[in-house]
C-alpha atoms as a PDB file:
ATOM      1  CA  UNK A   1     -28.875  39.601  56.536  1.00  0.00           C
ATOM      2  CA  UNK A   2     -29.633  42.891  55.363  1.00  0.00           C
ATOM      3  CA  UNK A   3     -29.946  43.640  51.417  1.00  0.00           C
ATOM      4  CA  UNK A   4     -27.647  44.318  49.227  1.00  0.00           C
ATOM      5  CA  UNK A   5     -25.579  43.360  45.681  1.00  0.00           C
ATOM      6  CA  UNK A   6     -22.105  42.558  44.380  1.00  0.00           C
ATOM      7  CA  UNK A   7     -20.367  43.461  41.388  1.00  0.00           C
ATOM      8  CA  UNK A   8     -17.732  41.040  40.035  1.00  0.00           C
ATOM      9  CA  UNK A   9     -15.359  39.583  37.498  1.00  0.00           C
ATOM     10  CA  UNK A  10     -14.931  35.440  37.026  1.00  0.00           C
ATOM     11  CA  UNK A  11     -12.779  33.681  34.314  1.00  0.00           C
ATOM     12  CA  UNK A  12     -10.493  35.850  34.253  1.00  0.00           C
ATOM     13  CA  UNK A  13     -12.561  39.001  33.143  1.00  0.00           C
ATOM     14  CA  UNK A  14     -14.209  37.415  30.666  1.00  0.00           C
ATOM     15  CA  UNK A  15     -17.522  37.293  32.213  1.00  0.00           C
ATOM     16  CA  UNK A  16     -18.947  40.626  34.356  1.00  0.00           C
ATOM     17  CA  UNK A  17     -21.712  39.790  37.168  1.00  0.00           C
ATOM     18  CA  UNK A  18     -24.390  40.851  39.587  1.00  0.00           C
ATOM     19  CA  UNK A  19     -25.971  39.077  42.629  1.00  0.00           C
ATOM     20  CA  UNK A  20     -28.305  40.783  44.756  1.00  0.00           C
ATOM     21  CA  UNK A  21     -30.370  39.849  47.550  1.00  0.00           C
ATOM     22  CA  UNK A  22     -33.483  41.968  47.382  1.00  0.00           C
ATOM     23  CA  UNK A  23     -35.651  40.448  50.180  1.00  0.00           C
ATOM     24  CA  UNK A  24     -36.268  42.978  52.506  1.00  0.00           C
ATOM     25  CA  UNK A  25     -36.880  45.919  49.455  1.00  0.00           C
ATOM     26  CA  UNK A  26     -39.226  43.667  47.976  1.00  0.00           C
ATOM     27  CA  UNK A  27     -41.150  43.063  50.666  1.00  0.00           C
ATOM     28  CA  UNK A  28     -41.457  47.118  51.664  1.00  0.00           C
ATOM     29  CA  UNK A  29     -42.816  47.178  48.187  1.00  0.00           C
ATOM     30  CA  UNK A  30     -45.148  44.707  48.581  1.00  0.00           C
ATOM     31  CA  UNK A  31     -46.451  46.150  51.898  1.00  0.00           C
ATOM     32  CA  UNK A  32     -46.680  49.931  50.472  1.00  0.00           C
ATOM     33  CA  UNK A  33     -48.425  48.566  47.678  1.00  0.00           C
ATOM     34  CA  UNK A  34     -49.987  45.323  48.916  1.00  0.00           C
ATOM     35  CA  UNK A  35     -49.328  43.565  46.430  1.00  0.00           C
ATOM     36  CA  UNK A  36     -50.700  39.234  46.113  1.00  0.00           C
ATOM     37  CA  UNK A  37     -48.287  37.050  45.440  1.00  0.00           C
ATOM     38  CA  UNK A  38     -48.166  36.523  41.758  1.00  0.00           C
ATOM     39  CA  UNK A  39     -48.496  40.503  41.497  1.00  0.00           C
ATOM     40  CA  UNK A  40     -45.363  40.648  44.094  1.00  0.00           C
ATOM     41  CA  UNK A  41     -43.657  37.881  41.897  1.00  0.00           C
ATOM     42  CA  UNK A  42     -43.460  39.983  38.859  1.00  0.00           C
ATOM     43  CA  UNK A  43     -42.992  43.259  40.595  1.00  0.00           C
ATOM     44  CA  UNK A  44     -40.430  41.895  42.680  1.00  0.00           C
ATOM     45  CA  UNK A  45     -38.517  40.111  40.021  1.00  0.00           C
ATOM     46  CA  UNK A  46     -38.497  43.496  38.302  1.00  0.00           C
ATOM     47  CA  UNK A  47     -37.044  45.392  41.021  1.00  0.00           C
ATOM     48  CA  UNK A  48     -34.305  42.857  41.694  1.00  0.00           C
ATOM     49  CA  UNK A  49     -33.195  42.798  37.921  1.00  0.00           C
ATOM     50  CA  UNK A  50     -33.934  47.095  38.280  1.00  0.00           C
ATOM     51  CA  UNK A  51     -31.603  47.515  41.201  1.00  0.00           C
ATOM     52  CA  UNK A  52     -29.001  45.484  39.331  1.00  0.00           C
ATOM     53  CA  UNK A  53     -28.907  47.385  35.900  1.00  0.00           C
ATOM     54  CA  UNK A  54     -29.244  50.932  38.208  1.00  0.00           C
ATOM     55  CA  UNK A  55     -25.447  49.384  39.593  1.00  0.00           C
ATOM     56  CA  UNK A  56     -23.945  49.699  36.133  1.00  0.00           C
ATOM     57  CA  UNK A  57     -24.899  53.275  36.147  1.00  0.00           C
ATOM     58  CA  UNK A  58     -22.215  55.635  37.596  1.00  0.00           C
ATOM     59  CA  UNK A  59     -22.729  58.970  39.921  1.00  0.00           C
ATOM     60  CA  UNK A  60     -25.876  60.684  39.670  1.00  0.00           C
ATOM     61  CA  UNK A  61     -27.420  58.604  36.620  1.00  0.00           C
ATOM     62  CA  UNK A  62     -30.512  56.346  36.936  1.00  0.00           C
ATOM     63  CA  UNK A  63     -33.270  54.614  34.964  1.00  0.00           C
ATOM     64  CA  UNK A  64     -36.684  53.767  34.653  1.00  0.00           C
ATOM     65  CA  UNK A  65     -37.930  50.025  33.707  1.00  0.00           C
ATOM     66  CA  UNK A  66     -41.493  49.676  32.107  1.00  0.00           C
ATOM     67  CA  UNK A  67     -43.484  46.149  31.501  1.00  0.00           C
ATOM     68  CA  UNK A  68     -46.525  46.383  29.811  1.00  0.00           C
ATOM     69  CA  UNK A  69     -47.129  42.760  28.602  1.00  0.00           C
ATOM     70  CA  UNK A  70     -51.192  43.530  28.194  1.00  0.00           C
ATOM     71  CA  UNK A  71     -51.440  41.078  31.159  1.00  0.00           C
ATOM     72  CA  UNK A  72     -54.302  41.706  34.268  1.00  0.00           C
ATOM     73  CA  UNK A  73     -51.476  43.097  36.240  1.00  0.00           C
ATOM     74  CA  UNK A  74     -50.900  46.026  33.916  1.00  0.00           C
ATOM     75  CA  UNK A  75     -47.996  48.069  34.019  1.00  0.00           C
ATOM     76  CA  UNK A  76     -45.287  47.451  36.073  1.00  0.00           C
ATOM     77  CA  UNK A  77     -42.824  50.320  36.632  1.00  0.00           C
ATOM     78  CA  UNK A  78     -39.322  50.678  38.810  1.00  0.00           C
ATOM     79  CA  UNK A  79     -36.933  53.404  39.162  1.00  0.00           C
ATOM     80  CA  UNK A  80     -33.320  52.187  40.341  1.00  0.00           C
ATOM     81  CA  UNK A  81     -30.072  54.550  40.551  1.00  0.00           C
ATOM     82  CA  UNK A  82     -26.239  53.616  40.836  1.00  0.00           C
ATOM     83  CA  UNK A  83     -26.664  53.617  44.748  1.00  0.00           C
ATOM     84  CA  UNK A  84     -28.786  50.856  45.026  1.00  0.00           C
ATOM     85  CA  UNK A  85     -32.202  52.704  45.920  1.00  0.00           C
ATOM     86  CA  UNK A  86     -34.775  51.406  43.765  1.00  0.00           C
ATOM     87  CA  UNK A  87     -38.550  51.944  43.444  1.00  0.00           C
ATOM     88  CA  UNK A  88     -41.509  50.759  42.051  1.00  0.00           C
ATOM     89  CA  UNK A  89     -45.298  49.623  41.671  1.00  0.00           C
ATOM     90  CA  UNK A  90     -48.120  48.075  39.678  1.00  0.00           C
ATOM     91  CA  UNK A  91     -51.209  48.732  38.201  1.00  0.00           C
ATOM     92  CA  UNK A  92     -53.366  46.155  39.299  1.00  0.00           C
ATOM     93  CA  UNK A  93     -51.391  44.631  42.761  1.00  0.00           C
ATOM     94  CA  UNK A  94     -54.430  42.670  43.654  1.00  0.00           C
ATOM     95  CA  UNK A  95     -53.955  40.057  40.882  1.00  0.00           C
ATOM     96  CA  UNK A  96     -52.946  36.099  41.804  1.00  0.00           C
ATOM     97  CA  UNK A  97     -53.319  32.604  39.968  1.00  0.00           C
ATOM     98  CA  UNK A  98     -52.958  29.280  40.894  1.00  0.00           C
ATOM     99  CA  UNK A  99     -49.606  27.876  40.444  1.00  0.00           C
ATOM    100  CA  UNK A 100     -48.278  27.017  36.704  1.00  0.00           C
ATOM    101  CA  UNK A 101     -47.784  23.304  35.741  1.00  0.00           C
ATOM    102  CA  UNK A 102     -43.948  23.732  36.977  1.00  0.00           C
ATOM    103  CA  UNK A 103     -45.719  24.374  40.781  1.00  0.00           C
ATOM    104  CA  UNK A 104     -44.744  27.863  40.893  1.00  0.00           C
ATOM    105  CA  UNK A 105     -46.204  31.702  40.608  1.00  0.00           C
ATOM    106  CA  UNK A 106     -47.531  32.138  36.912  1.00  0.00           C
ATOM    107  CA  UNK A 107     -45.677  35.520  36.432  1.00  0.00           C
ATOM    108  CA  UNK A 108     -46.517  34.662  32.613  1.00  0.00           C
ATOM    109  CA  UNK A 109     -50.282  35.081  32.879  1.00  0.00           C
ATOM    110  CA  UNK A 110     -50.401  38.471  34.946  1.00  0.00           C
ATOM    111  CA  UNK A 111     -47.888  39.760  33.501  1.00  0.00           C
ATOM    112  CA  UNK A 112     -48.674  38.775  29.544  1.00  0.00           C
ATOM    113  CA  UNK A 113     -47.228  38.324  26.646  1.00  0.00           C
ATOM    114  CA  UNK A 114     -48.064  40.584  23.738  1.00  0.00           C
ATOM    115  CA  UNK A 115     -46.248  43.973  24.752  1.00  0.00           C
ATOM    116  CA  UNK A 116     -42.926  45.964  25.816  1.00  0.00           C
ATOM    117  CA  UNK A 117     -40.282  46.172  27.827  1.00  0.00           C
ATOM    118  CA  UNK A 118     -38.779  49.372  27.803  1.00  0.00           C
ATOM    119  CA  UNK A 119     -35.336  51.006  29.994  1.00  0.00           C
ATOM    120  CA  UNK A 120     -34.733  54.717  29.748  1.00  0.00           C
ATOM    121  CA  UNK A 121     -31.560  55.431  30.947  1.00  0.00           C
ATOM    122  CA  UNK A 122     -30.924  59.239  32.432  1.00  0.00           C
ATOM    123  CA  UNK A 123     -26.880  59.631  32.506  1.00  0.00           C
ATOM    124  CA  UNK A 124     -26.914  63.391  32.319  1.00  0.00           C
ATOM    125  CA  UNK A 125     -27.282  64.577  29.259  1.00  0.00           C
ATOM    126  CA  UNK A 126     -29.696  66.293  27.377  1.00  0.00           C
ATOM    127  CA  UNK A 127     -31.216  63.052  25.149  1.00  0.00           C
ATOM    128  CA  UNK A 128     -32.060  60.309  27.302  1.00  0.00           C
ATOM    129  CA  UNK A 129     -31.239  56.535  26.120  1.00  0.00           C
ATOM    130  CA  UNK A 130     -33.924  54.408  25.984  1.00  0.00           C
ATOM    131  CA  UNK A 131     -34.285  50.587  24.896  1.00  0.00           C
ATOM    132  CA  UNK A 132     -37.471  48.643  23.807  1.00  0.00           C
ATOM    133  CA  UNK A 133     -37.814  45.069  23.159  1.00  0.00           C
ATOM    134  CA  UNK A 134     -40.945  43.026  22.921  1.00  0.00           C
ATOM    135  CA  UNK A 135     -41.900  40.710  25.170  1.00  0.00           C
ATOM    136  CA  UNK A 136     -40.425  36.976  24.551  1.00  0.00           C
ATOM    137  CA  UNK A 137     -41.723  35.466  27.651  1.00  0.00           C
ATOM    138  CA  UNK A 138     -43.875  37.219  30.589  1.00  0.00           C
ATOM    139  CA  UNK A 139     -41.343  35.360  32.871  1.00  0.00           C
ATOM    140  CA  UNK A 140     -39.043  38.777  32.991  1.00  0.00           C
ATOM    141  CA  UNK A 141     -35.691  36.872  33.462  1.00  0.00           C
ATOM    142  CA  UNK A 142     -35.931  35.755  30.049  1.00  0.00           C
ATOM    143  CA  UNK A 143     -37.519  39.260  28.694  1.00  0.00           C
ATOM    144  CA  UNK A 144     -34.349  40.576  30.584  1.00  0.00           C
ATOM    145  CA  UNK A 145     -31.689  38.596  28.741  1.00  0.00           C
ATOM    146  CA  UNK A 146     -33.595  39.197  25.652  1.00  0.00           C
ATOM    147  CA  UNK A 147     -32.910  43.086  26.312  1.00  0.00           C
ATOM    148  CA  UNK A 148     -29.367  43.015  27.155  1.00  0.00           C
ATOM    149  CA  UNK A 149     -28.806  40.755  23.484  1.00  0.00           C
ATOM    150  CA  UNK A 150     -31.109  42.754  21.484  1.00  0.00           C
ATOM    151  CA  UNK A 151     -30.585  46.910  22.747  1.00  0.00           C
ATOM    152  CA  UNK A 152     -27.230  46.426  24.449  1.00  0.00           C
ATOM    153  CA  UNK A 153     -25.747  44.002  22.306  1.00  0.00           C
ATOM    154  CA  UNK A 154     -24.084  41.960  25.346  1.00  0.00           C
ATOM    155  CA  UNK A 155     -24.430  38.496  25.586  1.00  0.00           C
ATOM    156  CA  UNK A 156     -26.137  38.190  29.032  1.00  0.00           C
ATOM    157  CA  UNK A 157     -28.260  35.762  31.341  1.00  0.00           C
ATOM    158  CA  UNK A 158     -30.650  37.214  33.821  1.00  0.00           C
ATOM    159  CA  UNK A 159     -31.904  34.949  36.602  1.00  0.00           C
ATOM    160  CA  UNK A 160     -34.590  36.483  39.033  1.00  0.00           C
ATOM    161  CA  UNK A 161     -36.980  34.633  41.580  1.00  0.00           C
ATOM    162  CA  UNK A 162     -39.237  35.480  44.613  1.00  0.00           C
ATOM    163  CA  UNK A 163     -40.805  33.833  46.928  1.00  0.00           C
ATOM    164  CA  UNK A 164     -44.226  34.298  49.049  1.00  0.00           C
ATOM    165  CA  UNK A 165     -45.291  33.321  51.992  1.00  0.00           C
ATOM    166  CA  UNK A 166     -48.786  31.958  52.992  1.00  0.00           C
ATOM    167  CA  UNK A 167     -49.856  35.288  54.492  1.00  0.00           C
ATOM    168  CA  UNK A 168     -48.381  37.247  51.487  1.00  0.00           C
ATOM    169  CA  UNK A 169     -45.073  38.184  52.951  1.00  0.00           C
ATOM    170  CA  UNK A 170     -41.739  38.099  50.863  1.00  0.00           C
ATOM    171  CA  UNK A 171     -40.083  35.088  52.197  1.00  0.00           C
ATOM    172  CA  UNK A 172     -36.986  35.230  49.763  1.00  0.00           C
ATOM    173  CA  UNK A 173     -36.304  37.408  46.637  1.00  0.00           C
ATOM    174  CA  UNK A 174     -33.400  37.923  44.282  1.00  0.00           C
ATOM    175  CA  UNK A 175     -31.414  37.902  41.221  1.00  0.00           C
ATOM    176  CA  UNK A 176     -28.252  37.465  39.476  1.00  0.00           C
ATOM    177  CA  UNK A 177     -27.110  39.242  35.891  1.00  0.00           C
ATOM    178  CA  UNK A 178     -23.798  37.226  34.069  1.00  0.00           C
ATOM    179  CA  UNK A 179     -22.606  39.139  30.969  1.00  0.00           C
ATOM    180  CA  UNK A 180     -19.758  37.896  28.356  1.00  0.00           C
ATOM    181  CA  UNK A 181     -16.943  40.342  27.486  1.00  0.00           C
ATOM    182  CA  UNK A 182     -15.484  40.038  24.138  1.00  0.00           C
ATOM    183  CA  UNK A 183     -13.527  37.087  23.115  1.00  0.00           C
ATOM    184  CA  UNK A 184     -15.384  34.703  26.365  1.00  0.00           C
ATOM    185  CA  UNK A 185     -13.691  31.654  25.310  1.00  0.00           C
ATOM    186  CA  UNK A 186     -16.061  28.893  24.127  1.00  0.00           C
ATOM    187  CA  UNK A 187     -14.896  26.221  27.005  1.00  0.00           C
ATOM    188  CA  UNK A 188     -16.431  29.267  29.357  1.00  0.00           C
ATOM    189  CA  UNK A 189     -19.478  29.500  27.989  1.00  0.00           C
ATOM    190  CA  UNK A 190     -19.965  25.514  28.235  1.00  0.00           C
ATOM    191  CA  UNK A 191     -19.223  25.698  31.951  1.00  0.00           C
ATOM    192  CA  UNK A 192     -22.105  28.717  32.379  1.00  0.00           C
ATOM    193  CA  UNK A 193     -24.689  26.772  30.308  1.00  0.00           C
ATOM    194  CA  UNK A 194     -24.014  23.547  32.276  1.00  0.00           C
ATOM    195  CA  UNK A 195     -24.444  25.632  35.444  1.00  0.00           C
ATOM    196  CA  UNK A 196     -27.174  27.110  34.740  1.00  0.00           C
ATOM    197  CA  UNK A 197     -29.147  24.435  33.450  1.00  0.00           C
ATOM    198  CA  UNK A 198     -27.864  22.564  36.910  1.00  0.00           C
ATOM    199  CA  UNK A 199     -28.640  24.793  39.610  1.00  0.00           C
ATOM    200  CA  UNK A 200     -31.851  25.396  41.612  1.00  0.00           C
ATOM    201  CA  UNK A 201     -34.008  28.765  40.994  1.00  0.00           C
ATOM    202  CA  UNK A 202     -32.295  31.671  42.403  1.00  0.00           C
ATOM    203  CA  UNK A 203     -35.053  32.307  45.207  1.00  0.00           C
ATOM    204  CA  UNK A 204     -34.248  28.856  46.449  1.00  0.00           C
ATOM    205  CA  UNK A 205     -30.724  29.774  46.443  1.00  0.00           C
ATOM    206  CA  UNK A 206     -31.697  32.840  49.077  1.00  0.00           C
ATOM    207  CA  UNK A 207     -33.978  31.039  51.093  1.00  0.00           C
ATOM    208  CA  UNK A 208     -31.171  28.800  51.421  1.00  0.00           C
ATOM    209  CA  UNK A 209     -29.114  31.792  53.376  1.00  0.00           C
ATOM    210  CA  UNK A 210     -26.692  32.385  50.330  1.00  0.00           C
ATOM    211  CA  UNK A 211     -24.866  35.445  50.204  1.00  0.00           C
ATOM    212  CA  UNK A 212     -24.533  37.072  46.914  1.00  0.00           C
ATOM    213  CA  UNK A 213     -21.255  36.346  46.801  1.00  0.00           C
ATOM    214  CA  UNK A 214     -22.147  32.436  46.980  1.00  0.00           C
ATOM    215  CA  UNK A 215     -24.679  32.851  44.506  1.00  0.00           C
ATOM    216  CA  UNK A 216     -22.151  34.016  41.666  1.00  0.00           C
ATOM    217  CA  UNK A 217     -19.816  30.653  43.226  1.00  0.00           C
ATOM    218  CA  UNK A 218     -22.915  28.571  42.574  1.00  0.00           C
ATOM    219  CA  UNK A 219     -24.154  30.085  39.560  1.00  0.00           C
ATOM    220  CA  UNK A 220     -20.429  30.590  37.769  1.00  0.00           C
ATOM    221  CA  UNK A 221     -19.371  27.127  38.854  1.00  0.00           C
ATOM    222  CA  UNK A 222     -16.188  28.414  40.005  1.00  0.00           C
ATOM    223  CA  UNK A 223     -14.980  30.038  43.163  1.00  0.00           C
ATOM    224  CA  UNK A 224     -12.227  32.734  41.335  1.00  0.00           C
ATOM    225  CA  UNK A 225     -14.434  35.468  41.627  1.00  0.00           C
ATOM    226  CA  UNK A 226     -12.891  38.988  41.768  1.00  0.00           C
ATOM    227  CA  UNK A 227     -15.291  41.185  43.700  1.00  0.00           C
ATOM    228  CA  UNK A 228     -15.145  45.097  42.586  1.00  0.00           C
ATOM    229  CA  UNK A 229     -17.964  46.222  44.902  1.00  0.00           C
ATOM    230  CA  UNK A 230     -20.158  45.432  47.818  1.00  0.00           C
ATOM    231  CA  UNK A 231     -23.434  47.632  47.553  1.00  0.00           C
ATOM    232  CA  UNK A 232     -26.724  47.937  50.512  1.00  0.00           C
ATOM    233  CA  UNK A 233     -29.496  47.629  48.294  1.00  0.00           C
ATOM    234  CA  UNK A 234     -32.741  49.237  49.582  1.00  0.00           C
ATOM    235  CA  UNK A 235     -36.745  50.579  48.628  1.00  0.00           C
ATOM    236  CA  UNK A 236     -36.339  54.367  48.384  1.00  0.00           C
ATOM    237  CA  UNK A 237     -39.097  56.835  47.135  1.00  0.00           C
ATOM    238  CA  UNK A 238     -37.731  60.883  46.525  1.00  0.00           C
ATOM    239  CA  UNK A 239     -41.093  62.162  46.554  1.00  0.00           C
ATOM    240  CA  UNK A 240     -41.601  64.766  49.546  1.00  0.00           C
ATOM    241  CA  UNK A 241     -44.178  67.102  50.146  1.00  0.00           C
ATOM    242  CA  UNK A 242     -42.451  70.151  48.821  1.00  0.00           C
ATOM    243  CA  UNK A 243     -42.461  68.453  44.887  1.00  0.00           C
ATOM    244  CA  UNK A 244     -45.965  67.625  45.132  1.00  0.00           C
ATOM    245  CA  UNK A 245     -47.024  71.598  46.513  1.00  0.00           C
ATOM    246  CA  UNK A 246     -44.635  72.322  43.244  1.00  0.00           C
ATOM    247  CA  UNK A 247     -46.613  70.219  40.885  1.00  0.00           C
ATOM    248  CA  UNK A 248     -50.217  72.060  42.413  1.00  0.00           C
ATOM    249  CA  UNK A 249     -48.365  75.480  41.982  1.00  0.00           C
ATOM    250  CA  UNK A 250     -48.239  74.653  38.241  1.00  0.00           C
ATOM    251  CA  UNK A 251     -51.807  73.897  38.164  1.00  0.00           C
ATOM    252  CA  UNK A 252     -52.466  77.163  38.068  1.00  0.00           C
ATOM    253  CA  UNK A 253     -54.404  79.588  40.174  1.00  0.00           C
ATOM    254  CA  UNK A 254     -58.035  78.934  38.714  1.00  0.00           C
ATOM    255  CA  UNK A 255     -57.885  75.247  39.605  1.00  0.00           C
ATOM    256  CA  UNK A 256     -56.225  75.667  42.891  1.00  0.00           C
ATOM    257  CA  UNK A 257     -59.215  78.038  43.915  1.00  0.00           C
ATOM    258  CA  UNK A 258     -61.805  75.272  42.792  1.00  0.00           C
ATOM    259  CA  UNK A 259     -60.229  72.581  45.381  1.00  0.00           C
ATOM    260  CA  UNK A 260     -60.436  75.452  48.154  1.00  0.00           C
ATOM    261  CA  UNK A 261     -63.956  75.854  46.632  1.00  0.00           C
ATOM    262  CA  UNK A 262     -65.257  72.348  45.929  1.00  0.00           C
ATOM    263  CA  UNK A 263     -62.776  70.530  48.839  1.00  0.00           C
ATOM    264  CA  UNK A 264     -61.465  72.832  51.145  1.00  0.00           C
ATOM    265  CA  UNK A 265     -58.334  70.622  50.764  1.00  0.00           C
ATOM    266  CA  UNK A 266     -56.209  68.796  48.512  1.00  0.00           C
ATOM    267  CA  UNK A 267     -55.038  64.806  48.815  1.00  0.00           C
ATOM    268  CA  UNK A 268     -51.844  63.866  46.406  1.00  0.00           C
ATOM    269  CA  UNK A 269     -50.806  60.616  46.320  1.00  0.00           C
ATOM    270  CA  UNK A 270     -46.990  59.054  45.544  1.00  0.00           C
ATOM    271  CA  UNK A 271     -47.709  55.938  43.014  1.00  0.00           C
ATOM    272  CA  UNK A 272     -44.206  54.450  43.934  1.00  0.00           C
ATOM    273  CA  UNK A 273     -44.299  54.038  47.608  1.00  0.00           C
ATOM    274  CA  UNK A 274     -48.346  54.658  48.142  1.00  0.00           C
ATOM    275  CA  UNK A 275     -47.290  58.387  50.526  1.00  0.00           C
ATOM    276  CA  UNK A 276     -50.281  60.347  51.081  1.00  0.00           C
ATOM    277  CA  UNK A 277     -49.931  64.227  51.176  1.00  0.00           C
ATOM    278  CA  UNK A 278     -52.537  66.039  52.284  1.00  0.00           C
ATOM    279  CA  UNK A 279     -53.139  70.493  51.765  1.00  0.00           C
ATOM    280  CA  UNK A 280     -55.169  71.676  53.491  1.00  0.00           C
ATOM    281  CA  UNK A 281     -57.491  75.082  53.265  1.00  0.00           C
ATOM    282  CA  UNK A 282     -54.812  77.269  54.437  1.00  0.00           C
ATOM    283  CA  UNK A 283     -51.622  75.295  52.732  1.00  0.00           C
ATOM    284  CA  UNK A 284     -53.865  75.482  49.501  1.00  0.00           C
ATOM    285  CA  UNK A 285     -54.515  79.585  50.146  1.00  0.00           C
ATOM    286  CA  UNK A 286     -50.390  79.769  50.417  1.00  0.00           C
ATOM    287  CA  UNK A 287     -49.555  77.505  47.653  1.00  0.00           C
ATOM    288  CA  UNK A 288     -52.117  79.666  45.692  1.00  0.00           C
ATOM    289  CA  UNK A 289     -50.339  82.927  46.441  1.00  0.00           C
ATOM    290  CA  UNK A 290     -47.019  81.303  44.536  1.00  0.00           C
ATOM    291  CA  UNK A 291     -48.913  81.376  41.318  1.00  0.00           C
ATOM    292  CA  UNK A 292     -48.466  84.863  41.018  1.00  0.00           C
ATOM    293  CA  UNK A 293     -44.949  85.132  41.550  1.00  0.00           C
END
């Protein structure tokens, strides 16, 4: 089954949700990056709740998520867009623990608990939104909920899981996003709270082969779900050579002569999907030539 996430309605329209399976873009970020398994835990539970949000965008827009919990992992960053291409990376992806007294990844511990979790939203105009909320728990499904309450004002739940295999592999990775509308009666709430107290952790749920679609079923209680949209959800970077030989041509001419000088070639490196671009002498002696146009 190849990735990818649903947009629905349930009770009625009075509760708005997400499911996405994010297996296989997960685990193209953790080999780009290669990431150990708590490290692809939190960065992967980021990404699935990333790609999600970047669904309620429309056209063109997209966002940026930032963790910084002061954890050994260290930052944790993902671009996502309204097509379902999302990116992202780590500081520190070489950073595992032992399992937590519940038996699985302590996201908690690299992740931390004394920082941020900001979304900047770009939707085309000049001021872009952004959103900051401290951190609550380090466990990033809960951070996530706390976000939608506390910036967006919408009652939500956020559930996201992954799960690694022995020879650091994603073996399953996911997530689901239920919001209330306005007037959500209170017998509907009950029947999501008892649900979600009930149910096993969403990573279990796709190593068990559901679809999305039978994730919102299981996780909703009820099988009246209205689907609006079936999206393929994948790992996409937009860097390219030509925007990194922009980024030297604004370096200036002094400073491009010193790496013909000093290096006799230039390496740039793409953060989000680990891309190596290298100049060399003669691409460097072009590119330099630009500066004085």
């Amino acid at each position: 089954m190849s990735d990818y996430l649903v947009k629905a309605l349930a009770y009625d329209g009075q509760v708005r949700a997400y499911a996405v399976r994010s297996t296989e873009t997960v685990g193209e970020a953790q080999k780009r990056h290669d990431t150990w398994p708590t490290a692809s835990a939190a960065l992967g539970r980021t990404i699935s709740a990333g790609v999600m949000m970047g669904a309620m965008l429309k056209g063109e827009n997209k966002l940026t998520i930032k963790v910084e919990g002061g954890g050994p992992i260290g930052a944790i960053l993902v671009d996502s867009n309204a097509k379902g291409e999302v990116r992202g990376y780590v500081s520190n992806p070489h950073v595992h623990f032992d399992l937590n007294e519940h038996g699985k990844l302590d996201v908690r511990q690299a992740v931390g608990t004394s920082g941020t979790l900001s979304v900047v939203k770009d939707i085309g105009m000049r001021d872009h939104f952004t959103g900051q909320i401290p951190i609550v728990s380090g466990e990033l499904g809960e951070d996530f909920t706390y976000y939608f309450v506390t910036s967006e004002q919408v009652p939500s739940s956020v559930g996201v899981g992954v799960l690694v295999n022995p020879d650091n592999s994603i073996l399953a990775s996911g997530g689901f996003i239920l919001q209330l509308m306005p007037g959500t009666s209170d017998e509907t709430i009950t029947k999501i709270e008892e649900r979600l107290s009930a149910i096993p952790p969403i990573s279990k749920l796709i190593e068990k082969g559901l679809t999305p679609e039978e994730i919102l079923e299981e996780v909703l209680g009820t099988k009246e779900i209205k689907i609006l949209e079936s999206l393929p959800v994948s790992f996409k970077c937009h860097c390219s050579k030509e925007r990194f030989t922009n980024a030297i041509v604004s370096l200036g001419e002094q400073e491009i002569q010193e790496m013909i000088d000093e290096d006799e070639m230039a390496e740039a490196k793409c953060h989000f999907c680990n891309e190596t671009y290298v100049f060399t002498k003669e691409e460097l002696e072009e590119i330099k030539k630009d500066t004085k146009q």
